[in-house]
Protein backbone atom coordinates (compact mmCIF):
# COMPACT_ATOMS: atom_id res chain seq x y z
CA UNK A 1 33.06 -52.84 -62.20
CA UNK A 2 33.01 -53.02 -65.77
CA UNK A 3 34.60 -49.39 -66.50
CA UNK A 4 37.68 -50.81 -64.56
CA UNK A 5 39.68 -50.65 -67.61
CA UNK A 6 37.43 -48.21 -69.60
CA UNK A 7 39.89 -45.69 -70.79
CA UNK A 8 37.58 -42.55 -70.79
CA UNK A 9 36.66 -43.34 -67.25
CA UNK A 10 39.79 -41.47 -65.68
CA UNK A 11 38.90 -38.11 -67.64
CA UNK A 12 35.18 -38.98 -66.10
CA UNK A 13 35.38 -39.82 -62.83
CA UNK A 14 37.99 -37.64 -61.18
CA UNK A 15 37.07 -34.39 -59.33
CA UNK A 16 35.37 -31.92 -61.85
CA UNK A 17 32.52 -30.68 -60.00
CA UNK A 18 33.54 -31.81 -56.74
CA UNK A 19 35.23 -28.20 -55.91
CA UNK A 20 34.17 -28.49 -52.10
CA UNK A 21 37.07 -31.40 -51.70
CA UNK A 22 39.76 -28.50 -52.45
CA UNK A 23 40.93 -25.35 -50.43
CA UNK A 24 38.73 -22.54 -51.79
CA UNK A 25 42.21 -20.65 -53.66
CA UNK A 26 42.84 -23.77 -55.33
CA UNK A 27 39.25 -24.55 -56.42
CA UNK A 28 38.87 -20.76 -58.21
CA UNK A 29 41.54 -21.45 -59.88
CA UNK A 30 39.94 -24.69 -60.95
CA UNK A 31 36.64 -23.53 -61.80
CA UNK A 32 38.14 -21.29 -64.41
CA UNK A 33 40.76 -23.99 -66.20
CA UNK A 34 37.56 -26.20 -66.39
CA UNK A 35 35.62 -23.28 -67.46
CA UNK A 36 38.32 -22.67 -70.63
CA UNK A 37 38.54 -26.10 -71.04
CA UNK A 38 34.69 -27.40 -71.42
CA UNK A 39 32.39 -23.84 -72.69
CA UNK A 40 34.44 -21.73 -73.78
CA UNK A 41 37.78 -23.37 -75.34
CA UNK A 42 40.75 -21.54 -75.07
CA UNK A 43 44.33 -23.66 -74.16
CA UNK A 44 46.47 -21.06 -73.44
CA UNK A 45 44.53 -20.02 -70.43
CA UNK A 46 42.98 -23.42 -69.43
CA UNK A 47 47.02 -24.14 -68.59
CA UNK A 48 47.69 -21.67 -67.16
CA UNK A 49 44.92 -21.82 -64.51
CA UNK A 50 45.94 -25.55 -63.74
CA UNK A 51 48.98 -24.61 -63.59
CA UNK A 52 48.12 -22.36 -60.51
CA UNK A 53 45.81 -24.75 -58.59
CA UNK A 54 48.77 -27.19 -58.78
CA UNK A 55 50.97 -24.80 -56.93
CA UNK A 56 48.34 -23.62 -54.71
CA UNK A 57 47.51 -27.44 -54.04
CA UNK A 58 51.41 -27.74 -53.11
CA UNK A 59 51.23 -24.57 -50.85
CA UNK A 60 48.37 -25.77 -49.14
CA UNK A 61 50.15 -29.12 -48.77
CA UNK A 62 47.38 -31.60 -50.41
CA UNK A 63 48.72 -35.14 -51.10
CA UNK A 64 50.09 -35.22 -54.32
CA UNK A 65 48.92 -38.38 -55.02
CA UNK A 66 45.14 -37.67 -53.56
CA UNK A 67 42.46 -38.39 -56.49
CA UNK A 68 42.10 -34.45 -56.32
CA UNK A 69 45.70 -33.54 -57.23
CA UNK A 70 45.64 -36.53 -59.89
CA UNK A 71 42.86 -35.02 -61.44
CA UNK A 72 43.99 -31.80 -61.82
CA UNK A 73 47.24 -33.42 -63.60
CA UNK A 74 45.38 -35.98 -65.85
CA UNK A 75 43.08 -32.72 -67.06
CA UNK A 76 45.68 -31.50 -68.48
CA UNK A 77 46.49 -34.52 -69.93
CA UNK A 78 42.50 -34.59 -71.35
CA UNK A 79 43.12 -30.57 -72.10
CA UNK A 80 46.48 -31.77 -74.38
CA UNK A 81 44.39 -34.65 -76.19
CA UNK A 82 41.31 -32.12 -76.79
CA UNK A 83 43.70 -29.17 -78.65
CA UNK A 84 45.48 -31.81 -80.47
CA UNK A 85 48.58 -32.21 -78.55
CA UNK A 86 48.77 -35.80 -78.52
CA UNK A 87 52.72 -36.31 -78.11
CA UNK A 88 52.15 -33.48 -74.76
CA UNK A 89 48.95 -35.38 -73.50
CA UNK A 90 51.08 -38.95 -73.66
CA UNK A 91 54.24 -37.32 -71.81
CA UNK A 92 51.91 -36.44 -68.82
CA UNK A 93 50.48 -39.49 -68.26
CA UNK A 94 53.64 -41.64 -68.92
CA UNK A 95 54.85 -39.03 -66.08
CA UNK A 96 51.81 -39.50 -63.34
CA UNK A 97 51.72 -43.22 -63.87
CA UNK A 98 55.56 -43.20 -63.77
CA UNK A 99 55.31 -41.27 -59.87
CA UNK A 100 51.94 -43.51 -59.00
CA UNK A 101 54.08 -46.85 -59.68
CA UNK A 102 56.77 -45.54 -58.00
CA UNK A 103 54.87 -45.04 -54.67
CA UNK A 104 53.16 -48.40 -55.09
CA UNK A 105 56.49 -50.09 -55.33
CA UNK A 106 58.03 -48.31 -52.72
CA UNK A 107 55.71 -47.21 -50.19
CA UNK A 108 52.96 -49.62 -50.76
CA UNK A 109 54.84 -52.91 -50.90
CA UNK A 110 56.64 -52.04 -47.70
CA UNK A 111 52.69 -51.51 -45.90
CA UNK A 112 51.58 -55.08 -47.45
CA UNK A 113 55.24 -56.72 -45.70
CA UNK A 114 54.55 -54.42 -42.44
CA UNK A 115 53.59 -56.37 -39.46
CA UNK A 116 50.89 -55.30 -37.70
CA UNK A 117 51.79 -54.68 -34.00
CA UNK A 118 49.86 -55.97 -31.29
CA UNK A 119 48.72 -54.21 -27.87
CA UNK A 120 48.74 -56.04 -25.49
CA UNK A 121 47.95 -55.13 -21.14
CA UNK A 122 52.29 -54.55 -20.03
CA UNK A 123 52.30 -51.25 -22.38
CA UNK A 124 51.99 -48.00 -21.38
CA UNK A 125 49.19 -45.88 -22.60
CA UNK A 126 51.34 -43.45 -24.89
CA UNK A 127 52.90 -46.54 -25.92
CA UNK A 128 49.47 -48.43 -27.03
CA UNK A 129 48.58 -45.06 -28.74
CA UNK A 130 51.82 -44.95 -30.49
CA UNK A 131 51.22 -48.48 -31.70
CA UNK A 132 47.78 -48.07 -32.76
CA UNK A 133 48.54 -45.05 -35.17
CA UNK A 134 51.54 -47.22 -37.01
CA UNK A 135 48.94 -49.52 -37.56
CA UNK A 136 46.54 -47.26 -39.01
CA UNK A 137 49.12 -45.76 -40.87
CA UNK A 138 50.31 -49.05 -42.01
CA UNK A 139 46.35 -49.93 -43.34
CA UNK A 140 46.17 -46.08 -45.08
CA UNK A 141 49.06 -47.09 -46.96
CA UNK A 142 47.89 -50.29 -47.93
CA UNK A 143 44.24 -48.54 -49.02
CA UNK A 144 46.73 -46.31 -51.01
CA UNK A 145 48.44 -48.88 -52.75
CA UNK A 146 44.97 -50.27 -53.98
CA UNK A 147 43.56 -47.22 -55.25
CA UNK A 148 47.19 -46.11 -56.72
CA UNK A 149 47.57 -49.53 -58.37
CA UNK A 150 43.95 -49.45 -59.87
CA UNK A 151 44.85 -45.64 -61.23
CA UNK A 152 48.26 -47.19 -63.01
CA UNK A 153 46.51 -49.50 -65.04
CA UNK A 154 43.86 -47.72 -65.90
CA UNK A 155 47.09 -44.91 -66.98
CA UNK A 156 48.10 -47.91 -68.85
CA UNK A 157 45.29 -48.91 -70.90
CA UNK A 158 44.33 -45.35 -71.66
CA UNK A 159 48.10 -44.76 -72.92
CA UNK A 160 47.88 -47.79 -74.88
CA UNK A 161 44.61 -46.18 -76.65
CA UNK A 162 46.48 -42.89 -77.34
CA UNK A 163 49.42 -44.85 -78.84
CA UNK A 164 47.28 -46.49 -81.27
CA UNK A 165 45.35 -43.13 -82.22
CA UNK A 166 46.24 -42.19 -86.22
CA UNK A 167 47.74 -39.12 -84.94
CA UNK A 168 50.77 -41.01 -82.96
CA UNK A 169 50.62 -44.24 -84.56
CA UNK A 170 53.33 -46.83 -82.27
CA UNK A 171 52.07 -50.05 -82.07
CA UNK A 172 54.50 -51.59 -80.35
CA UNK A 173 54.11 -48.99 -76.80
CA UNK A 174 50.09 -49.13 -77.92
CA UNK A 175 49.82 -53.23 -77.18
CA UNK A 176 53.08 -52.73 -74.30
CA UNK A 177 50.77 -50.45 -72.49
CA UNK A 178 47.74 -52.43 -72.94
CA UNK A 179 49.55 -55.86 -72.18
CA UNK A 180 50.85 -54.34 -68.69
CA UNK A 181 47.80 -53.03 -68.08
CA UNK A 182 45.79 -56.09 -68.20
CA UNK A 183 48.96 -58.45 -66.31
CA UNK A 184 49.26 -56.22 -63.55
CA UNK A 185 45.39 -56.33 -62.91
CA UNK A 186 45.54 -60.09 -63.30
CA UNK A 187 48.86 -60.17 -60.73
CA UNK A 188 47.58 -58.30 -57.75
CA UNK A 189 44.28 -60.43 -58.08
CA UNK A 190 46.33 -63.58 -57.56
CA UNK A 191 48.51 -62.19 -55.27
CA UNK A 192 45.51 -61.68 -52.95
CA UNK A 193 44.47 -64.96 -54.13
CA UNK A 194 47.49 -66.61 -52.78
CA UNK A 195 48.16 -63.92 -49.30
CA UNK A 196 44.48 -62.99 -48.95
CA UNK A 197 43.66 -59.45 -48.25
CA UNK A 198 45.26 -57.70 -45.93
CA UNK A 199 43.60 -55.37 -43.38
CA UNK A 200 43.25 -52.19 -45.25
CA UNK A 201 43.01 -52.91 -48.65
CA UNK A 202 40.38 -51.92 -50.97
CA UNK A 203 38.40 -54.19 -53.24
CA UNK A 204 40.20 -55.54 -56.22
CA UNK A 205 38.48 -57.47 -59.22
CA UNK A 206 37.27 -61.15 -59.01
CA UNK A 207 37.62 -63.40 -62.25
CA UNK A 208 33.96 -62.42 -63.28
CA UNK A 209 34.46 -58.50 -63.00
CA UNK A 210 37.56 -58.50 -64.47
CA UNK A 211 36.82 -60.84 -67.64
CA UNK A 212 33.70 -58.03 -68.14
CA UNK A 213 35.87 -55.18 -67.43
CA UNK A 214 38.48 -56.84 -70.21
CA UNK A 215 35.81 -57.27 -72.60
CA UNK A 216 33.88 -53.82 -72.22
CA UNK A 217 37.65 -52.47 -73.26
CA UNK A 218 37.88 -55.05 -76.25
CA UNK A 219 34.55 -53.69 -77.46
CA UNK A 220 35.63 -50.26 -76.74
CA UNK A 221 38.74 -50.48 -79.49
CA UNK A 222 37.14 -52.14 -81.93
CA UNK A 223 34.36 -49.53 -82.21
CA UNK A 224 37.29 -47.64 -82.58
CA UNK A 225 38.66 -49.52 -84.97
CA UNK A 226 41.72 -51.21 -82.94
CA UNK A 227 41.03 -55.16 -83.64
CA UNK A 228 44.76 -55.80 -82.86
CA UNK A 229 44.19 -54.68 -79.17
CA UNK A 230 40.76 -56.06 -78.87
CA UNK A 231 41.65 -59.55 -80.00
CA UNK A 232 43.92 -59.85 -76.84
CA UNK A 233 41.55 -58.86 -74.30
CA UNK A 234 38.97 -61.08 -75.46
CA UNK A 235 41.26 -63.92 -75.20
CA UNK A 236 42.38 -62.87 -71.84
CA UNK A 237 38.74 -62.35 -70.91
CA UNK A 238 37.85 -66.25 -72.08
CA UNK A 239 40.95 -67.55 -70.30
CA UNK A 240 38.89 -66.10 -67.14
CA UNK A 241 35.79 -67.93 -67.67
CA UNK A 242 35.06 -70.34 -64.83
CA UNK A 243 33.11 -72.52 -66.89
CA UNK A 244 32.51 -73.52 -70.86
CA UNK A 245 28.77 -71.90 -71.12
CA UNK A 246 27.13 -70.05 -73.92
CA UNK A 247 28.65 -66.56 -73.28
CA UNK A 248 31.77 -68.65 -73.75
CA UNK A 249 30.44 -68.64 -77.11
CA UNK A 250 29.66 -65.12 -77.52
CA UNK A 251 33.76 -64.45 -76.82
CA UNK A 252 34.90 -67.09 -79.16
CA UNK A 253 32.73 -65.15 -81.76
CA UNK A 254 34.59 -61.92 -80.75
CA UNK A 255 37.98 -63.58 -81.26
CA UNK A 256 37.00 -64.45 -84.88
CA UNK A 257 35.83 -61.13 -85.59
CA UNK A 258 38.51 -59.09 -84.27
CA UNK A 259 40.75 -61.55 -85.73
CA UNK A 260 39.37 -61.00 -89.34
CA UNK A 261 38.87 -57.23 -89.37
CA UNK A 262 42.87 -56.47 -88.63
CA UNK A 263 44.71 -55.31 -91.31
CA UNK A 264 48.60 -56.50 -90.65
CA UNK A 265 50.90 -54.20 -91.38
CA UNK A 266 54.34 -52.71 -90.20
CA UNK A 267 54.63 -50.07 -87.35
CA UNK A 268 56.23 -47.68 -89.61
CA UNK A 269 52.89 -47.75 -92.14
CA UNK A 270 51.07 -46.05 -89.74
CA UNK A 271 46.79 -47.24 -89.55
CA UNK A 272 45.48 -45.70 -92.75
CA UNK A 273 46.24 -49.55 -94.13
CA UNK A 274 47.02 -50.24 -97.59
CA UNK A 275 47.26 -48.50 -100.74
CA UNK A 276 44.89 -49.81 -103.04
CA UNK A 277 46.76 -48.81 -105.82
CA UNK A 278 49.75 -51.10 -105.15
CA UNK A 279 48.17 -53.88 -102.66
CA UNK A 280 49.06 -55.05 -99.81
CA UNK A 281 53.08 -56.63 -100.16
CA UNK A 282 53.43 -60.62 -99.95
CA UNK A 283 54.19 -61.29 -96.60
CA UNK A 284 51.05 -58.83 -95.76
CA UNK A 285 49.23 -60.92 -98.21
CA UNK A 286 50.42 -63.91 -96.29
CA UNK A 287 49.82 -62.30 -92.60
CA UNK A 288 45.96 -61.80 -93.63
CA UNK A 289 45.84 -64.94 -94.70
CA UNK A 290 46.47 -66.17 -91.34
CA UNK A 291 44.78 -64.07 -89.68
CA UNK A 292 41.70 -65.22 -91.30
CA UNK A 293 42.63 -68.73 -91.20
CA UNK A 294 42.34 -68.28 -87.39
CA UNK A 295 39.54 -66.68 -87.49
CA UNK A 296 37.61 -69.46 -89.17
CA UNK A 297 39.19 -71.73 -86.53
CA UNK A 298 37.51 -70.35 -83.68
CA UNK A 299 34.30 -69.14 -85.61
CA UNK A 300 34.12 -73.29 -86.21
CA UNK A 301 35.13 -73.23 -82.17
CA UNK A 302 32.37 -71.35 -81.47
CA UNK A 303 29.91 -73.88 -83.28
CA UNK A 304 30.88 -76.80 -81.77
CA UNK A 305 30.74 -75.86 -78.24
CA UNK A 306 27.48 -74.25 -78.36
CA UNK A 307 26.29 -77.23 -79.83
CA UNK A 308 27.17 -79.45 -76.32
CA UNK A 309 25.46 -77.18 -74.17
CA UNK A 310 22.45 -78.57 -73.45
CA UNK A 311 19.41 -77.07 -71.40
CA UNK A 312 19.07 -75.76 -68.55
CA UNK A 313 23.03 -74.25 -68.97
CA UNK A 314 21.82 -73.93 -72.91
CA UNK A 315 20.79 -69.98 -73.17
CA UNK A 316 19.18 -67.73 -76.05
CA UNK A 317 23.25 -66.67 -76.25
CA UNK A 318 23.99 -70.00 -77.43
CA UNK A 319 21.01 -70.12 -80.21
CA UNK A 320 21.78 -66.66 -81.65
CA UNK A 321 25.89 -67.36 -80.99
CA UNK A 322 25.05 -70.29 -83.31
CA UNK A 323 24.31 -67.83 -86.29
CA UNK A 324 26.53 -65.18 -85.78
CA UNK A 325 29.44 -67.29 -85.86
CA UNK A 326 27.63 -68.94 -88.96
CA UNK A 327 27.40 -65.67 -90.37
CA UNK A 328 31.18 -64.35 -89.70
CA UNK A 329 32.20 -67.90 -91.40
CA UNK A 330 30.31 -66.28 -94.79
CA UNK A 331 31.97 -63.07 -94.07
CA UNK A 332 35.51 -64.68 -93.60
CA UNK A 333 34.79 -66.68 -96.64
CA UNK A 334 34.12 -63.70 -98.46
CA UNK A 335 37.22 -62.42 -97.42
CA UNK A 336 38.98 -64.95 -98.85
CA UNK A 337 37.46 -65.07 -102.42
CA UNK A 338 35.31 -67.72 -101.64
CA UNK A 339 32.35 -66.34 -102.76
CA UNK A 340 30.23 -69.46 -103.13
CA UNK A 341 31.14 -70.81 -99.84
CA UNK A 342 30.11 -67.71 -98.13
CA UNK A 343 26.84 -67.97 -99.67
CA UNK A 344 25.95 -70.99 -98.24
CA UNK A 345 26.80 -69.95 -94.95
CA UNK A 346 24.62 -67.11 -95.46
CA UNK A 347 21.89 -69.03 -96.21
CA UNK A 348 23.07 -71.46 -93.61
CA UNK A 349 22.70 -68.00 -91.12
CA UNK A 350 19.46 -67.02 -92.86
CA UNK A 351 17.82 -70.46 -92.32
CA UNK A 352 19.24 -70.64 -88.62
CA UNK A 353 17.51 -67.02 -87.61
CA UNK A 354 14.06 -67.82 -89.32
CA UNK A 355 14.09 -70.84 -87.18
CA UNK A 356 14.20 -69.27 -83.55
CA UNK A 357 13.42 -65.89 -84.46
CA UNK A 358 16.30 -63.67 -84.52
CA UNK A 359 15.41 -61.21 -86.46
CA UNK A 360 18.38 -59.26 -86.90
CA UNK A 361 20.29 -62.17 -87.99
CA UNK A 362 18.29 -62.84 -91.15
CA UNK A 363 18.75 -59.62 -91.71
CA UNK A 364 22.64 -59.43 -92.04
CA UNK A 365 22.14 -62.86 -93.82
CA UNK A 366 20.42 -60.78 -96.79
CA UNK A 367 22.50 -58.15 -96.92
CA UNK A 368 25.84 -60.55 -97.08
CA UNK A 369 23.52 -62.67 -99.58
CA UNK A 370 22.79 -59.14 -101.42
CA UNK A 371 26.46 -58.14 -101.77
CA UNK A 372 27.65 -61.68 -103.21
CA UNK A 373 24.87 -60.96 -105.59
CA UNK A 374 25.58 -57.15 -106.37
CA UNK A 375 29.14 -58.55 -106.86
CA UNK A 376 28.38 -61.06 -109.55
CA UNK A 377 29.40 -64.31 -107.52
């Protein structure tokens, strides 16, 4: 259940290649718009054959809000973001998560305050009949809502990706998006908490699943360079952990990092950062500052609990989350110009990964070691 929020997973997972769940008219028209999307680009004609499987879809009356219709609409969306078209490729979604929500707050609230009926031995046969359906209906609707809801936030934190991408650049809809996103997931699973799940529904998250699915996304944007939406999600994901232990660790090192690798700035700067040239302005100055301040905090966090976790809870994750969060302590030094206090965390690091064999730690030790060197301190 990790790839719950994993924004690629909606141009993954949808129907491509799963033409036998479409009326044959629609799915030629399909196989060619994927055909002019994926081998042998050409955007012109990729729209205009989705285009025509949408209105064949509506001619042959398929649900528009069936995971085969929705995929049809969020390839386009894909089709947009490939060519370049960010601004069209953000319109689309906004639009199909606007008209999913809609149905889950209209149609799909009204199936989870529906009553079932019961039959009982004084009704008539087309009357038990009658009742049965509305209660079938009534559970199809409430299956709906679940699979609708999950769709909208993953629509959400995929939008809040392509509003952070250098080509659109708004921070403030990029970390919107993503917030909603990650609250709505969190509501409906106490909401089931509190009513329990009602006949019908599909599977939702529990606090496990969707702390890992919140992480896997946190990891996601910082590999893409997006610390200021990762640092959120791996808070939310330690808010969700049951119990201190050492992968509580592991996120507290995550905070620090993301923390120190954002580079504050306004929303109008757009994410190419700073000109070197000029610097970053004062209150920048004093925003980074901060920023790593906090950073240290909950590098020093990380520390201290893994050092009250005692076997059998203690782990390997607490041994190696000992050095890393060592390590980003001589990296956030660094940062700061303190160049001989980061190299005696370093060598603090160094020491620490000799001693219970983690390799790869002593190796970033030397390098951080190297550079403090290379750089004269």
């Amino acid at each position: 259940m990790s790839s719950f929020f994993y924004t690629n997973y909606i141009y993954q997972t949808y129907f491509l290649g799963a033409y036998h769940n479409y009326p044959e008219p629609v799915a030629i028209k399909l196989r060619r718009a994927i055909y002019y999307t994926n081998y042998s680009l050409d955007a012109k004609a990729a729209l205009k054959y989705y285009k025509q499987a949408l209105q064949l879809a509506e001619e042959h009356r398929m649900d528009p809000f069936s995971d085969e219709v929705l995929g049809i609409k969020i390839s386009v969306a894909h089709l947009m973001e490939k060519v370049g078209k960010h601004a069209q490729a953000i319109e689309i979604l906004e639009v199909v998560k606007r008209d999913c929500l809609k149905w889950v707050e209209e149609n799909g609230e009204e199936a989870l305050r529906a009553e079932e009926k019961l039959v009982d031995n004084g009704m008539g046969e087309e009357e038990k009949v009658e009742v049965l359906k509305q209660n079938e209906l009534v559970r199809l609707s409430r299956g709906k809502r679940t699979r609708l809801l999950k769709k909208v936030v993953q629509f959400s934190a995929k939008l809040g990706e392509m509003y952070a991408d250098p080509h659109v650049w708004n921070r403030d809809a990029a970390e919107e998006r993503l917030v909603w996103a990650v609250e709505a997931g969190l509501k409906e699973k106490e909401r089931r908490e509190r009513e329990g799940v009602k006949e019908g529904e599909e599977n939702w998250l529990s606090d496990n699943e969707l702390g890992a699915s919140l992480e896997s996304l946190a990891h996601d944007f910082e590999a893409k360079d997006m610390h200021f939406l990762a640092t959120p999600l791996f808070l939310q994901a330690l808010s969700l952990q049951g119990k201190t232990d050492c992968h509580t660790v592991v996120l507290m090192n995550n905070i620090a990092m993301s923390l120190s690798q954002q580079n504050p700035r306004s929303n109008h700067s757009g994410p190419g950062g700073i000109s070197p040239s000029t610097g970053p302005p004062p209150d920048l100055r004093s925003a980074k500052e901060t920023l790593l301040s906090n950073a240290m905090a909950w590098a020093d966090r990380a520390i201290s609990v893994a050092a009250n976790i005692t076997p059998p809870e203690r782990t390997d994750e607490c041994d190696t989350g000992c050095v890393v969060a060592t390590h980003n302590l001589g990296e956030i030094l660094e940062m700061k110009g303190q160049p001989q206090a980061a190299r005696r965390r370093y060598e603090e690091a160094k020491i620490l990964s000799k001693a219970i064999g983690f390799d790869d730690g002593a190796k970033q030790a030397a390098v951080g070691l190297k550079r403090l060197k290379n750089a004269g301190a």
